[in-house]
N, C-alpha and C. Protein backbone atom coordinates (compact mmCIF):
# COMPACT_ATOMS: atom_id res chain seq x y z
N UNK A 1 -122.75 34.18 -4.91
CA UNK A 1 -122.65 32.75 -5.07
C UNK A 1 -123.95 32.16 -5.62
N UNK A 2 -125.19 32.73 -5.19
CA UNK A 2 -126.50 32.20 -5.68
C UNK A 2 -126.40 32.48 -6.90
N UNK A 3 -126.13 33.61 -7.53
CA UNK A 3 -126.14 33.91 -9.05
C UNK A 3 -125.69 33.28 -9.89
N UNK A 4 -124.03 32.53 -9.71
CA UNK A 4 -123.03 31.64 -9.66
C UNK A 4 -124.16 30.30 -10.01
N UNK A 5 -124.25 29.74 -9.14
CA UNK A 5 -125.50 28.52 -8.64
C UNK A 5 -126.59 28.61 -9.85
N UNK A 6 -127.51 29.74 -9.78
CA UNK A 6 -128.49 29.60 -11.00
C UNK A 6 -128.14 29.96 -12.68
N UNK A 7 -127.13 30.38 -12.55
CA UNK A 7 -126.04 30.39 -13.92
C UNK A 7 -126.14 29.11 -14.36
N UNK A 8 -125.52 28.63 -13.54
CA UNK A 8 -125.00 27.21 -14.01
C UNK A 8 -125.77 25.89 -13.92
N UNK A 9 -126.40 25.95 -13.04
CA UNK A 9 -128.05 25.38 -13.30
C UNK A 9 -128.72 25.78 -14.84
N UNK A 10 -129.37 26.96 -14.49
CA UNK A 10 -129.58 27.17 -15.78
C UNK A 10 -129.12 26.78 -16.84
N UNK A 11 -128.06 26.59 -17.25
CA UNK A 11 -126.76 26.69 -18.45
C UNK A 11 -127.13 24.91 -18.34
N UNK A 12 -126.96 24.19 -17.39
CA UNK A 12 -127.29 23.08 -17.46
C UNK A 12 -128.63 22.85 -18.23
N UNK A 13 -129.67 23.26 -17.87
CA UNK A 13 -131.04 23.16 -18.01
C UNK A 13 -131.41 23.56 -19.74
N UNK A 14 -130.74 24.25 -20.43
CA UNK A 14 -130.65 24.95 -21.35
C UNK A 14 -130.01 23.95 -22.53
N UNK A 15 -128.73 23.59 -22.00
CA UNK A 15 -127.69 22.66 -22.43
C UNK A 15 -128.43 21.24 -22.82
N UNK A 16 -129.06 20.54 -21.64
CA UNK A 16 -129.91 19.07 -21.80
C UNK A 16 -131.08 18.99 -21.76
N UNK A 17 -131.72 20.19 -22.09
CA UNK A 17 -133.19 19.46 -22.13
C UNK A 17 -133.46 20.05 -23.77
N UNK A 18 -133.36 18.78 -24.61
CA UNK A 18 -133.54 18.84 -26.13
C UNK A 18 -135.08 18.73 -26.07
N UNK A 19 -135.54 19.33 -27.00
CA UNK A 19 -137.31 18.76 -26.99
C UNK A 19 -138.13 20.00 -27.16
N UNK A 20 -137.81 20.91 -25.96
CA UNK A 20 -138.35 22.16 -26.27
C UNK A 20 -138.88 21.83 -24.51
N UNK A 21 -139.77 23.18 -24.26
CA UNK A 21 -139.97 23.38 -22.92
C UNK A 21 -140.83 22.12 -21.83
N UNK A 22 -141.78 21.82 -22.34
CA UNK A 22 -142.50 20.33 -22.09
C UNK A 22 -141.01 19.14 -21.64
N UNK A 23 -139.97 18.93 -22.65
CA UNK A 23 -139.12 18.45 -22.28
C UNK A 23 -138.09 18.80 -21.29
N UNK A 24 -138.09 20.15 -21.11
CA UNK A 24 -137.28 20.51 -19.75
C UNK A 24 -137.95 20.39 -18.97
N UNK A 25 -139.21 19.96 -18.50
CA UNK A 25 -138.97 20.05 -17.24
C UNK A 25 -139.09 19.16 -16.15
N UNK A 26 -138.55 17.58 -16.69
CA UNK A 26 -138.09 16.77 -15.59
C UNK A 26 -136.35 17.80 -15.22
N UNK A 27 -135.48 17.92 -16.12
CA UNK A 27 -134.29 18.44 -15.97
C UNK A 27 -134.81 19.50 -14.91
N UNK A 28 -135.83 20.71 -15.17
CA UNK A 28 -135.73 21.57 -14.30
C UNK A 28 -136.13 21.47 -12.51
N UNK A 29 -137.20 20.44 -13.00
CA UNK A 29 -137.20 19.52 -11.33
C UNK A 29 -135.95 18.89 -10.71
N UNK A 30 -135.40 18.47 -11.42
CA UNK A 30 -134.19 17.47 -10.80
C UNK A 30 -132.78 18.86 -10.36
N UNK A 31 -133.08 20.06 -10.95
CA UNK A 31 -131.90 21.23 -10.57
C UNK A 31 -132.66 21.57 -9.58
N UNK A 32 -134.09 22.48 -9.56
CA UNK A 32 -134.61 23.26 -8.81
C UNK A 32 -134.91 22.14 -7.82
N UNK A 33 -135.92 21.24 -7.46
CA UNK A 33 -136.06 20.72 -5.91
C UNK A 33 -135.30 19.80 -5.87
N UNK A 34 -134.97 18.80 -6.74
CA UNK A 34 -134.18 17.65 -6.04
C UNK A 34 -132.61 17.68 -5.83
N UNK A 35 -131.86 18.43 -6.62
CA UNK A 35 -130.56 18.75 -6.13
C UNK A 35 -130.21 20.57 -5.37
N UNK A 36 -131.00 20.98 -5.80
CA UNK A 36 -130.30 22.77 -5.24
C UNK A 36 -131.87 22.70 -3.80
N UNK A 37 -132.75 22.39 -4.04
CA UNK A 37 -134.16 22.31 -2.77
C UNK A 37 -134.58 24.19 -2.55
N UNK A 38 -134.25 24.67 -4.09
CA UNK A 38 -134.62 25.56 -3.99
C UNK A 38 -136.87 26.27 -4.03
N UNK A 39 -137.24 25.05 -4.73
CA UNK A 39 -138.43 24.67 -4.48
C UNK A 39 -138.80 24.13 -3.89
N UNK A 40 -139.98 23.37 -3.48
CA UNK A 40 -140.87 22.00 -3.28
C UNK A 40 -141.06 22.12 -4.49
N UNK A 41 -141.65 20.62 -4.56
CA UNK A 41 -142.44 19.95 -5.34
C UNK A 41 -143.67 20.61 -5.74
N UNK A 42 -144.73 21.05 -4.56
CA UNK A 42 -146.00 21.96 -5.12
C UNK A 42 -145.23 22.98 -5.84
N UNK A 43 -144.31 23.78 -5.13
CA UNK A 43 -144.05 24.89 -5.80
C UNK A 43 -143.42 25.13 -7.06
N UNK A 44 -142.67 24.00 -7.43
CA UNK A 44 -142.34 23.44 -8.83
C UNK A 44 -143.66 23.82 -9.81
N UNK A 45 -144.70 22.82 -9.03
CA UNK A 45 -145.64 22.21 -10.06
C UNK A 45 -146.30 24.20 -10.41
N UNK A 46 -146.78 24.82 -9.01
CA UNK A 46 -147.04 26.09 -9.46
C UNK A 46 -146.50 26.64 -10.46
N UNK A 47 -145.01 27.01 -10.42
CA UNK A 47 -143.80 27.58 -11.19
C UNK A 47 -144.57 26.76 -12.68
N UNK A 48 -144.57 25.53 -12.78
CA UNK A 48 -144.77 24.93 -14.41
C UNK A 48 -145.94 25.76 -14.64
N UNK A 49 -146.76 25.40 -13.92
CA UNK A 49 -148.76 26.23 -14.39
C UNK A 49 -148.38 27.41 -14.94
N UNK A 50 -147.64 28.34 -14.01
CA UNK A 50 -147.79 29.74 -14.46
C UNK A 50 -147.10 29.64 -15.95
N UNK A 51 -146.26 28.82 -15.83
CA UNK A 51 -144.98 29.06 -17.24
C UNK A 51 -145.64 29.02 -18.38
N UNK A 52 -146.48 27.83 -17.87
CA UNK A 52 -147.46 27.59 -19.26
C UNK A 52 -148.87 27.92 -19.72
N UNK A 53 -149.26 28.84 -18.64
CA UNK A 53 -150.21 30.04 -19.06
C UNK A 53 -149.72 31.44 -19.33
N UNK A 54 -148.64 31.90 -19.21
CA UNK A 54 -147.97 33.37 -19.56
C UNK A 54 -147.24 32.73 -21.32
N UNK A 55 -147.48 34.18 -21.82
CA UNK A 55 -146.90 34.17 -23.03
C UNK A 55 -145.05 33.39 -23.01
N UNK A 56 -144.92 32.94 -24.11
CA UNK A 56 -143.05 32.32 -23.78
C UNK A 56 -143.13 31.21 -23.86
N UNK A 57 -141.92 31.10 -24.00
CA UNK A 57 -141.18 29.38 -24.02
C UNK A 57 -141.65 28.86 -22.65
N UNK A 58 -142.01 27.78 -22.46
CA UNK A 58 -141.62 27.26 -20.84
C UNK A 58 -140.51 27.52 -19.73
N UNK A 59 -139.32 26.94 -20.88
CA UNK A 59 -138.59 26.77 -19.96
C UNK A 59 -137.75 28.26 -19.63
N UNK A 60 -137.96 29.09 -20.56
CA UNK A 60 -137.59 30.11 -20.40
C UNK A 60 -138.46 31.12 -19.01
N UNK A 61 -139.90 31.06 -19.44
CA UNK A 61 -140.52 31.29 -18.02
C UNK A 61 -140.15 30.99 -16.84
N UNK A 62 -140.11 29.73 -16.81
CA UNK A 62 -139.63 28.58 -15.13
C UNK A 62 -138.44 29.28 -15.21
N UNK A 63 -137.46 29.45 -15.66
CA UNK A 63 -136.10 30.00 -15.46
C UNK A 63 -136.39 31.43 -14.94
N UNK A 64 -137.11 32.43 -15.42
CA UNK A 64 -137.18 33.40 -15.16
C UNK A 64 -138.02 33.17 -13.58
N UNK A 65 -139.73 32.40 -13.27
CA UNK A 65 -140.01 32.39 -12.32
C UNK A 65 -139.16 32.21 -11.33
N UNK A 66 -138.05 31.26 -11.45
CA UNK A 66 -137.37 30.21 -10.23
C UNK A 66 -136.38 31.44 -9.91
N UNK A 67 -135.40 31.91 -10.78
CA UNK A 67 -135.12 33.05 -10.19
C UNK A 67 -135.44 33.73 -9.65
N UNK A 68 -136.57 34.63 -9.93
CA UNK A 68 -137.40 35.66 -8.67
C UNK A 68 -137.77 35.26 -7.31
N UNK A 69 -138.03 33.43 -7.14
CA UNK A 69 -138.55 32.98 -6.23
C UNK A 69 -137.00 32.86 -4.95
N UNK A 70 -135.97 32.56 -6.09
CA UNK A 70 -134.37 32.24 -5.34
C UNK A 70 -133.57 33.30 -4.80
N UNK A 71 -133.75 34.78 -5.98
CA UNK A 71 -133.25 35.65 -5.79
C UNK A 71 -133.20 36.95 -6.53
N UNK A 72 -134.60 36.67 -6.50
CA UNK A 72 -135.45 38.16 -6.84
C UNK A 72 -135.39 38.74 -8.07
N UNK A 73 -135.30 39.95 -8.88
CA UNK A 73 -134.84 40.20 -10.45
C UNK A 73 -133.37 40.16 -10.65
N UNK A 74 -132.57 40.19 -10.35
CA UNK A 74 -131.78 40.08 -10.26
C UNK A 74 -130.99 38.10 -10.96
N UNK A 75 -132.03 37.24 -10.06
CA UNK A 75 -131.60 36.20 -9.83
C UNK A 75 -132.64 35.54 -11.20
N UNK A 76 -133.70 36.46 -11.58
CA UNK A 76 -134.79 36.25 -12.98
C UNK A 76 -133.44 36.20 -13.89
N UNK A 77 -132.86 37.48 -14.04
CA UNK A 77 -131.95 37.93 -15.16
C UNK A 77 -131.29 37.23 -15.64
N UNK A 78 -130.20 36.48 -14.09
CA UNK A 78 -129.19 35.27 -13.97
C UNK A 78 -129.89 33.71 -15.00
N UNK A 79 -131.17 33.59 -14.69
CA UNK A 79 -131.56 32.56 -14.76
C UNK A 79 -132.04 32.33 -16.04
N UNK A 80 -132.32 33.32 -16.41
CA UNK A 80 -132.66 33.55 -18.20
C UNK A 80 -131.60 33.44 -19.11
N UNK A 81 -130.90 34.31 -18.30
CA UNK A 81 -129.80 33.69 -19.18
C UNK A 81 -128.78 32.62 -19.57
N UNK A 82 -129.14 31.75 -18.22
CA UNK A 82 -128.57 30.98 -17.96
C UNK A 82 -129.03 29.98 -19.20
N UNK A 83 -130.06 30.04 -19.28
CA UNK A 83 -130.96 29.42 -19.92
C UNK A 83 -131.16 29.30 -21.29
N UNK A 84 -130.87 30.35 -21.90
CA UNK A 84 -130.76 31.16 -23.46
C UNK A 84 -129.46 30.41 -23.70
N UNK A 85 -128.63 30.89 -22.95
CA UNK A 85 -127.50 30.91 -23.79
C UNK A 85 -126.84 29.48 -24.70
N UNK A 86 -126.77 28.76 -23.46
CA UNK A 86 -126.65 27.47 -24.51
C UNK A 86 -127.52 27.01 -25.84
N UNK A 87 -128.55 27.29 -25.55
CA UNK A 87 -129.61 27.45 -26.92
C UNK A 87 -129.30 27.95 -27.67
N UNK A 88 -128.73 29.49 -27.80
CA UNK A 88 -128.22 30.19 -28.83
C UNK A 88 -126.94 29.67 -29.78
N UNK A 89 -126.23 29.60 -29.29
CA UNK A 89 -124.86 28.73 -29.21
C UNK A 89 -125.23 27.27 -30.15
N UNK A 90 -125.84 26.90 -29.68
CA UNK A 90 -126.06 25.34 -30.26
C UNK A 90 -126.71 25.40 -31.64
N UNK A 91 -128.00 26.58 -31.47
CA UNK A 91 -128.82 26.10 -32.61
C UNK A 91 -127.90 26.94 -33.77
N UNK A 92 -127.04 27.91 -33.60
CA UNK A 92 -126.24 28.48 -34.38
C UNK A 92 -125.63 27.40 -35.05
N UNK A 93 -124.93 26.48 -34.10
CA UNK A 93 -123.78 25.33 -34.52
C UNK A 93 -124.99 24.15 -35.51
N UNK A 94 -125.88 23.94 -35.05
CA UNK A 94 -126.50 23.16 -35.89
C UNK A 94 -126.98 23.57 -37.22
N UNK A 95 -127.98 25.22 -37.39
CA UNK A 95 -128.25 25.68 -38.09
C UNK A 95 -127.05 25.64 -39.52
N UNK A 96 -125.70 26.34 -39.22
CA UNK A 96 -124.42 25.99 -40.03
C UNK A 96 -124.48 24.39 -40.45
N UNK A 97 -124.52 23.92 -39.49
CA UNK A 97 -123.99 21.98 -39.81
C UNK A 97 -125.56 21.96 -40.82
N UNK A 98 -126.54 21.65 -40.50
CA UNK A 98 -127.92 21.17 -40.88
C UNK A 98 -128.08 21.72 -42.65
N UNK A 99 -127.50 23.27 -42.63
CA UNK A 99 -127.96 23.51 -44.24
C UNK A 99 -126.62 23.40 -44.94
N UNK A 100 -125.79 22.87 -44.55
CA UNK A 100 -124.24 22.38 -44.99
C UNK A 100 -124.61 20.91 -45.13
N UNK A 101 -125.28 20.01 -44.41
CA UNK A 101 -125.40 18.55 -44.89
C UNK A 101 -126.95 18.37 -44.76
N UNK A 102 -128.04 18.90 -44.89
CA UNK A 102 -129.04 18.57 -44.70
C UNK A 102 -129.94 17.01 -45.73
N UNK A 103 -129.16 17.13 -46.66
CA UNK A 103 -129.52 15.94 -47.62
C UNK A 103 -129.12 14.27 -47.38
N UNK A 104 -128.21 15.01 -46.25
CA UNK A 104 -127.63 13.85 -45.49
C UNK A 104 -128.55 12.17 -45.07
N UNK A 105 -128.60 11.16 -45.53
CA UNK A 105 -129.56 9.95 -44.58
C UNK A 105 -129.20 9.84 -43.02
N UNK A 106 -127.88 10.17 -43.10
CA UNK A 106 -127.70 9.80 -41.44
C UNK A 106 -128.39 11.34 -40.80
N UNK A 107 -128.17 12.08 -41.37
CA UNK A 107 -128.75 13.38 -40.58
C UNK A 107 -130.25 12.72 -40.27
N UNK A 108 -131.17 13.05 -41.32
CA UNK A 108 -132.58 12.15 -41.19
C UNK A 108 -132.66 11.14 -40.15
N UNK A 109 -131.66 10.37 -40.00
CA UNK A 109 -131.86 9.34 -38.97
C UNK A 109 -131.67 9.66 -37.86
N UNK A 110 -130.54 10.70 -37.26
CA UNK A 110 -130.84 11.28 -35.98
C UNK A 110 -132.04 11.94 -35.68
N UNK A 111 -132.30 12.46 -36.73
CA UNK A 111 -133.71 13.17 -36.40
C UNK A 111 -134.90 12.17 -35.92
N UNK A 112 -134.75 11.36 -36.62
CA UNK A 112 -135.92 10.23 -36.72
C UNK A 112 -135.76 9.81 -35.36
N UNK A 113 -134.35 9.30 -35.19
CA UNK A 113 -134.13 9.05 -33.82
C UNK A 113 -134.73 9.40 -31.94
N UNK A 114 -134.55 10.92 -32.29
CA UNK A 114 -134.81 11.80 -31.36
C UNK A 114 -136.09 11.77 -30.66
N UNK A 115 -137.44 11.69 -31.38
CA UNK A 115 -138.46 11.70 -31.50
C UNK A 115 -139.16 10.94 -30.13
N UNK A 116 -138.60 9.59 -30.23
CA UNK A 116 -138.98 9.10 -29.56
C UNK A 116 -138.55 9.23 -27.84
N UNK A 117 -137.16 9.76 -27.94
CA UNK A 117 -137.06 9.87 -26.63
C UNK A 117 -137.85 11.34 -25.97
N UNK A 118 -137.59 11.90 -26.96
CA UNK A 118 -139.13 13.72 -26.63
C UNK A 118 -140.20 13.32 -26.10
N UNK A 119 -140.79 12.34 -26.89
CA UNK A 119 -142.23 11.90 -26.22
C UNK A 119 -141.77 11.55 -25.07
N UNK A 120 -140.85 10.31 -24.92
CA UNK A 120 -140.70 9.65 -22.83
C UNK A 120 -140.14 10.87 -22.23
N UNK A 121 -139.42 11.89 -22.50
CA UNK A 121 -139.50 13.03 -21.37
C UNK A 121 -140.70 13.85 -21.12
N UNK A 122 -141.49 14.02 -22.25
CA UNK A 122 -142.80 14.87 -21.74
C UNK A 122 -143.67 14.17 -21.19
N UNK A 123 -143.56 12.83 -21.45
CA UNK A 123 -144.23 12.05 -20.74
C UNK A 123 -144.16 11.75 -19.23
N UNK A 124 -142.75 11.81 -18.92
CA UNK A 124 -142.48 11.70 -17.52
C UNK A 124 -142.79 12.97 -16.77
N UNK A 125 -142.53 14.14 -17.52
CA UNK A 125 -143.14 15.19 -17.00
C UNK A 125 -144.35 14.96 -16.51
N UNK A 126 -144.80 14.94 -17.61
CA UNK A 126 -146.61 14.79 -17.08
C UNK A 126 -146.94 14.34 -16.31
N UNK A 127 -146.48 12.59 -15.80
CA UNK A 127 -146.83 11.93 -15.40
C UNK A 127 -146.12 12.22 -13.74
N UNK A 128 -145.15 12.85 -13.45
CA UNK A 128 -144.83 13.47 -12.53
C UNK A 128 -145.59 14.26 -12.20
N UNK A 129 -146.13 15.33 -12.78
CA UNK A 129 -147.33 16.07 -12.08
C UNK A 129 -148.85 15.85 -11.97
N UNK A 130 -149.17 14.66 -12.62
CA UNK A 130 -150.14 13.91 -12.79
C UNK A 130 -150.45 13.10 -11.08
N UNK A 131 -149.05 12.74 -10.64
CA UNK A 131 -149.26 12.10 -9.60
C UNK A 131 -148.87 12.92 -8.82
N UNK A 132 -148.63 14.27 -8.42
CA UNK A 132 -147.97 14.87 -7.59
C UNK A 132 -149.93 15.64 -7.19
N UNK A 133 -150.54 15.39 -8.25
CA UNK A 133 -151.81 16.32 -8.07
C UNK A 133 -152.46 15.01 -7.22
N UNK A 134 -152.46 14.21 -7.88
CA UNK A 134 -153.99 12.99 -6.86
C UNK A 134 -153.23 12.12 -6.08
N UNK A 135 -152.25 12.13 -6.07
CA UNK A 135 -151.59 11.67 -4.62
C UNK A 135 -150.73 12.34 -3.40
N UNK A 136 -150.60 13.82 -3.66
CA UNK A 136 -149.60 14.55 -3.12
C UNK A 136 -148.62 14.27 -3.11
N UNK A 137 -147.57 15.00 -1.85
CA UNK A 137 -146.39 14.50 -1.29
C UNK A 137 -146.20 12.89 -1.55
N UNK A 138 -147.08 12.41 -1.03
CA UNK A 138 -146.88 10.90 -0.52
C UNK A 138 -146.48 10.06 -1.25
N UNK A 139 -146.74 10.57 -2.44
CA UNK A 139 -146.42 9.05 -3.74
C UNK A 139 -147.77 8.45 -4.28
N UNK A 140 -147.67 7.38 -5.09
CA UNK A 140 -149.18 6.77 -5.18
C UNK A 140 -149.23 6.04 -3.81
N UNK A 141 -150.63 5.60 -3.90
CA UNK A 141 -151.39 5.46 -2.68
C UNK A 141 -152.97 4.65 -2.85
N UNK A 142 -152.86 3.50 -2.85
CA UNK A 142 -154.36 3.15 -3.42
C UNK A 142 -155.21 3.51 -2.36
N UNK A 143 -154.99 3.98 -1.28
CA UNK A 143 -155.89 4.35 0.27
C UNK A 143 -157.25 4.83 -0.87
N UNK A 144 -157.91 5.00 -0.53
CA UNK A 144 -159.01 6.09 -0.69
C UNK A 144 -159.16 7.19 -0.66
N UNK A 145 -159.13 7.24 0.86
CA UNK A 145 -158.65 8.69 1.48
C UNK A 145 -157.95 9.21 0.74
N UNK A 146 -156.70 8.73 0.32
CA UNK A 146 -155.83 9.67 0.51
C UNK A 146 -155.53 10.16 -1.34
N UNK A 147 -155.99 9.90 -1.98
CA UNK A 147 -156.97 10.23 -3.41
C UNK A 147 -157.65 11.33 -3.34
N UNK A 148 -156.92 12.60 -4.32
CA UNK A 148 -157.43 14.16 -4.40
C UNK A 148 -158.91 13.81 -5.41
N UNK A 149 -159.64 13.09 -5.00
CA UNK A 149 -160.94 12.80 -6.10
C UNK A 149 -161.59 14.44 -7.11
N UNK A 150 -161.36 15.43 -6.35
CA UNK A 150 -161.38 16.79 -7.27
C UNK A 150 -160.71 16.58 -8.64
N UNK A 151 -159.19 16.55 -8.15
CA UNK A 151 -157.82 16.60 -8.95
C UNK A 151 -158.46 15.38 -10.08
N UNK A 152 -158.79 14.36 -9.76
CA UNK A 152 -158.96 12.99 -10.49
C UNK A 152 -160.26 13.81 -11.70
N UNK A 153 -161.42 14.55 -11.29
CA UNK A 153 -162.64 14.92 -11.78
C UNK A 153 -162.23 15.37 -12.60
N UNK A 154 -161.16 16.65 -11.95
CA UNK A 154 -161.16 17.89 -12.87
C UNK A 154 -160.39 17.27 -14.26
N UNK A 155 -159.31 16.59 -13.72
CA UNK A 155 -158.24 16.10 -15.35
C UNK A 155 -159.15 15.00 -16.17
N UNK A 156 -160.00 14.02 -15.29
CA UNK A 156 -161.29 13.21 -16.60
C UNK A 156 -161.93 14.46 -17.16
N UNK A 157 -162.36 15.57 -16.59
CA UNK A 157 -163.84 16.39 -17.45
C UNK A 157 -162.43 17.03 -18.32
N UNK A 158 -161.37 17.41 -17.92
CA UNK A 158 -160.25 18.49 -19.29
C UNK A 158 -160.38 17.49 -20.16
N UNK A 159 -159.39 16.07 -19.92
CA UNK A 159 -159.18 15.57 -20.93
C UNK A 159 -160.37 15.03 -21.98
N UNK A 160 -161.67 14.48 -21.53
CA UNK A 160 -162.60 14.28 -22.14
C UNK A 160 -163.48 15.76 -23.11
N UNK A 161 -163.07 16.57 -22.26
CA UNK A 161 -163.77 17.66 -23.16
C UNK A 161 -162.62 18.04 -24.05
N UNK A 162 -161.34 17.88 -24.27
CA UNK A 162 -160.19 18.08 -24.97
C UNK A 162 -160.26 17.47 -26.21
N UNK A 163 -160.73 15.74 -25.97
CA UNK A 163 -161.07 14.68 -26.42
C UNK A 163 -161.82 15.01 -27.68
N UNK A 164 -163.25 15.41 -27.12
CA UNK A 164 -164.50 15.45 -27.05
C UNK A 164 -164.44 16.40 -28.98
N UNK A 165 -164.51 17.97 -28.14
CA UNK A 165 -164.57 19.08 -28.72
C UNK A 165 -163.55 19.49 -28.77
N UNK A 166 -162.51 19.40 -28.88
CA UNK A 166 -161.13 19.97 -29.09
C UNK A 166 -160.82 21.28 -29.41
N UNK A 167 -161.38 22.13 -27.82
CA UNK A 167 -161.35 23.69 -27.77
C UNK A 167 -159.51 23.84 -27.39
N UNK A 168 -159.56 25.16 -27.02
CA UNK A 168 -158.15 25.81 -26.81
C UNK A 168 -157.74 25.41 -25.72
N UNK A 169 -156.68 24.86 -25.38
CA UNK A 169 -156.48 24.31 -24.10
C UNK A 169 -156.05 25.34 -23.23
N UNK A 170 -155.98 26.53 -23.70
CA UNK A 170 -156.40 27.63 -22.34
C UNK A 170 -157.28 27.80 -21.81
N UNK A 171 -158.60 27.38 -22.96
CA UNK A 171 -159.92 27.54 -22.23
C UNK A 171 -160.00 26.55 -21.32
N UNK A 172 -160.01 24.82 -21.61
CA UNK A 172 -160.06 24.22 -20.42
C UNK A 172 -159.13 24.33 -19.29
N UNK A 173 -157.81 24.83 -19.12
CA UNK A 173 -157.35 25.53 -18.22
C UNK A 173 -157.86 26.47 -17.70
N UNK A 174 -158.24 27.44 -17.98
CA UNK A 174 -159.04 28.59 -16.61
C UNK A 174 -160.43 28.19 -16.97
N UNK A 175 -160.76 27.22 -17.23
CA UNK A 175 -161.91 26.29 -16.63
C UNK A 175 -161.83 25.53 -15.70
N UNK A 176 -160.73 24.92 -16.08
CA UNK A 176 -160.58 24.20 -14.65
C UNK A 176 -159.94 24.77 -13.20
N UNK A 177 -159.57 25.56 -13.75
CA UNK A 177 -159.17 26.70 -12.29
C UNK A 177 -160.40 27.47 -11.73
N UNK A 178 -161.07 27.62 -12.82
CA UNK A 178 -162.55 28.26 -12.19
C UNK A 178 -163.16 27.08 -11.19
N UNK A 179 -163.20 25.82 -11.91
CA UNK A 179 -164.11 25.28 -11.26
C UNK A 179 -163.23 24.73 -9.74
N UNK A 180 -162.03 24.63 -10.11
CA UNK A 180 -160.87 24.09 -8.73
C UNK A 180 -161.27 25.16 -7.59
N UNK A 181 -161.28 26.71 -8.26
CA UNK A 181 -161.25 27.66 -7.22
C UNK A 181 -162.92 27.20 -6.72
N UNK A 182 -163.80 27.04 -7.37
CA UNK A 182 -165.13 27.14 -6.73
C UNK A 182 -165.25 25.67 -6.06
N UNK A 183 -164.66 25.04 -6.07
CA UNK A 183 -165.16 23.77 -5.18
C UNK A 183 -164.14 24.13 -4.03
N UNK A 184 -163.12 24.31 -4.31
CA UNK A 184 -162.17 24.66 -2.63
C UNK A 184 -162.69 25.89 -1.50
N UNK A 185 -163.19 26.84 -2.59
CA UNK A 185 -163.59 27.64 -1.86
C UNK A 185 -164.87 27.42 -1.36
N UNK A 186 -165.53 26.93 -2.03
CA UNK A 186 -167.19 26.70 -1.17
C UNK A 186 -167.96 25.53 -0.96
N UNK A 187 -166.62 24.32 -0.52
CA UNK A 187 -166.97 23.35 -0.02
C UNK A 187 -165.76 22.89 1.16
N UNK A 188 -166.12 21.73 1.62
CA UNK A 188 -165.40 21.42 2.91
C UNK A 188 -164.25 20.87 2.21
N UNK A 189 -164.06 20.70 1.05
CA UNK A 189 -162.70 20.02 0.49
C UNK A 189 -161.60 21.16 0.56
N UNK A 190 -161.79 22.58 0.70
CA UNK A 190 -161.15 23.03 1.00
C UNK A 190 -160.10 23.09 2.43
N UNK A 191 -160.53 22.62 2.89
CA UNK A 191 -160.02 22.66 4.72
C UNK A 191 -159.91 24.06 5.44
């Protein structure tokens, strides 16, 4: 029945999230913790990190992670494919349609169209894990306290050095994990 479950999740996930992987993954939050509670929320946000430091699509990763986490290789396999398949299927059907009318204005205009709603899903992504890092669980929170001021440091020094010098954003990623791991580990912010 779980296999069943991440099939069709998947197949969902695959099916509606147009955009590319950045864009799946409010869809893959809203299958994995908020309707199936096969994650948390941290563990979501983990599942995204890894997806998007290992070679691959995103959403193809998260599909493969969330499986192993639900139901081991087995439930990876289920979930990949779950995932592929509508993709395959579709871009076939478009690929045929697209070089059969590509000269099309209305074609152009869906395209044109699209654009903008890609950006507000990666955006909400972001901004979902944006606040899931400096406010936790809780939601926003103007407390003080209750403000990950690390989390706040570390994403001003990425994005400004992103800004700045516009290195590989892998490098400021396991930069900033270097420096996350060295302040948790050898200060009291760790608990």
């Amino acid at each position: 029945m779980i296999y069943l479950e991440l099939l069709w999740s998947f197949m969902q996930i695959g099916l509606f999230s147009i955009g590319g992987g950045y864009a799946a993954m409010p869809v893959i939050q809203s299958q994995v913790v908020d309707l199936h509670h096969w994650l948390t929320l941290e563990e979501f946000a983990d599942v995204i990190t890894i997806a998007e430091m290992t070679p691959g699509p995103i959403a193809i990763n998260s599909a493969t992670f969330v499986g192993i986490q639900v139901a081991g290789i087995p439930g990876a396999i289920v979930s990949t494919l779950g995932c592929v398949i509508p993709s395959c299927i579709i871009v076939l059907t478009l690929a045929f349609f697209y070089y059969k009318y590509k000269n099309l204005r209305m074609v152009q205009g869906v395209l044109e169209g699209l654009r903008p709603a890609i950006v507000a899903l990666i955006a909400s992504a972001g901004l979902s894990i944006l606040i899931l890092s400096v406010f936790g669980n809780n939601g926003i929170s103007w407390a003080i306290h209750q403000i990950n001021w690390v989390s706040v440091m570390l994403f001003s020094a990425a994005l400004f050095v992103l800004r700045k010098w516009k290195p590989s954003p892998i490098v400021v990623m396991l930069g900033c994990g270097v420096v996350g791991m060295l302040v948790y580990q050898l200060t009291p912010l760790g608990g």
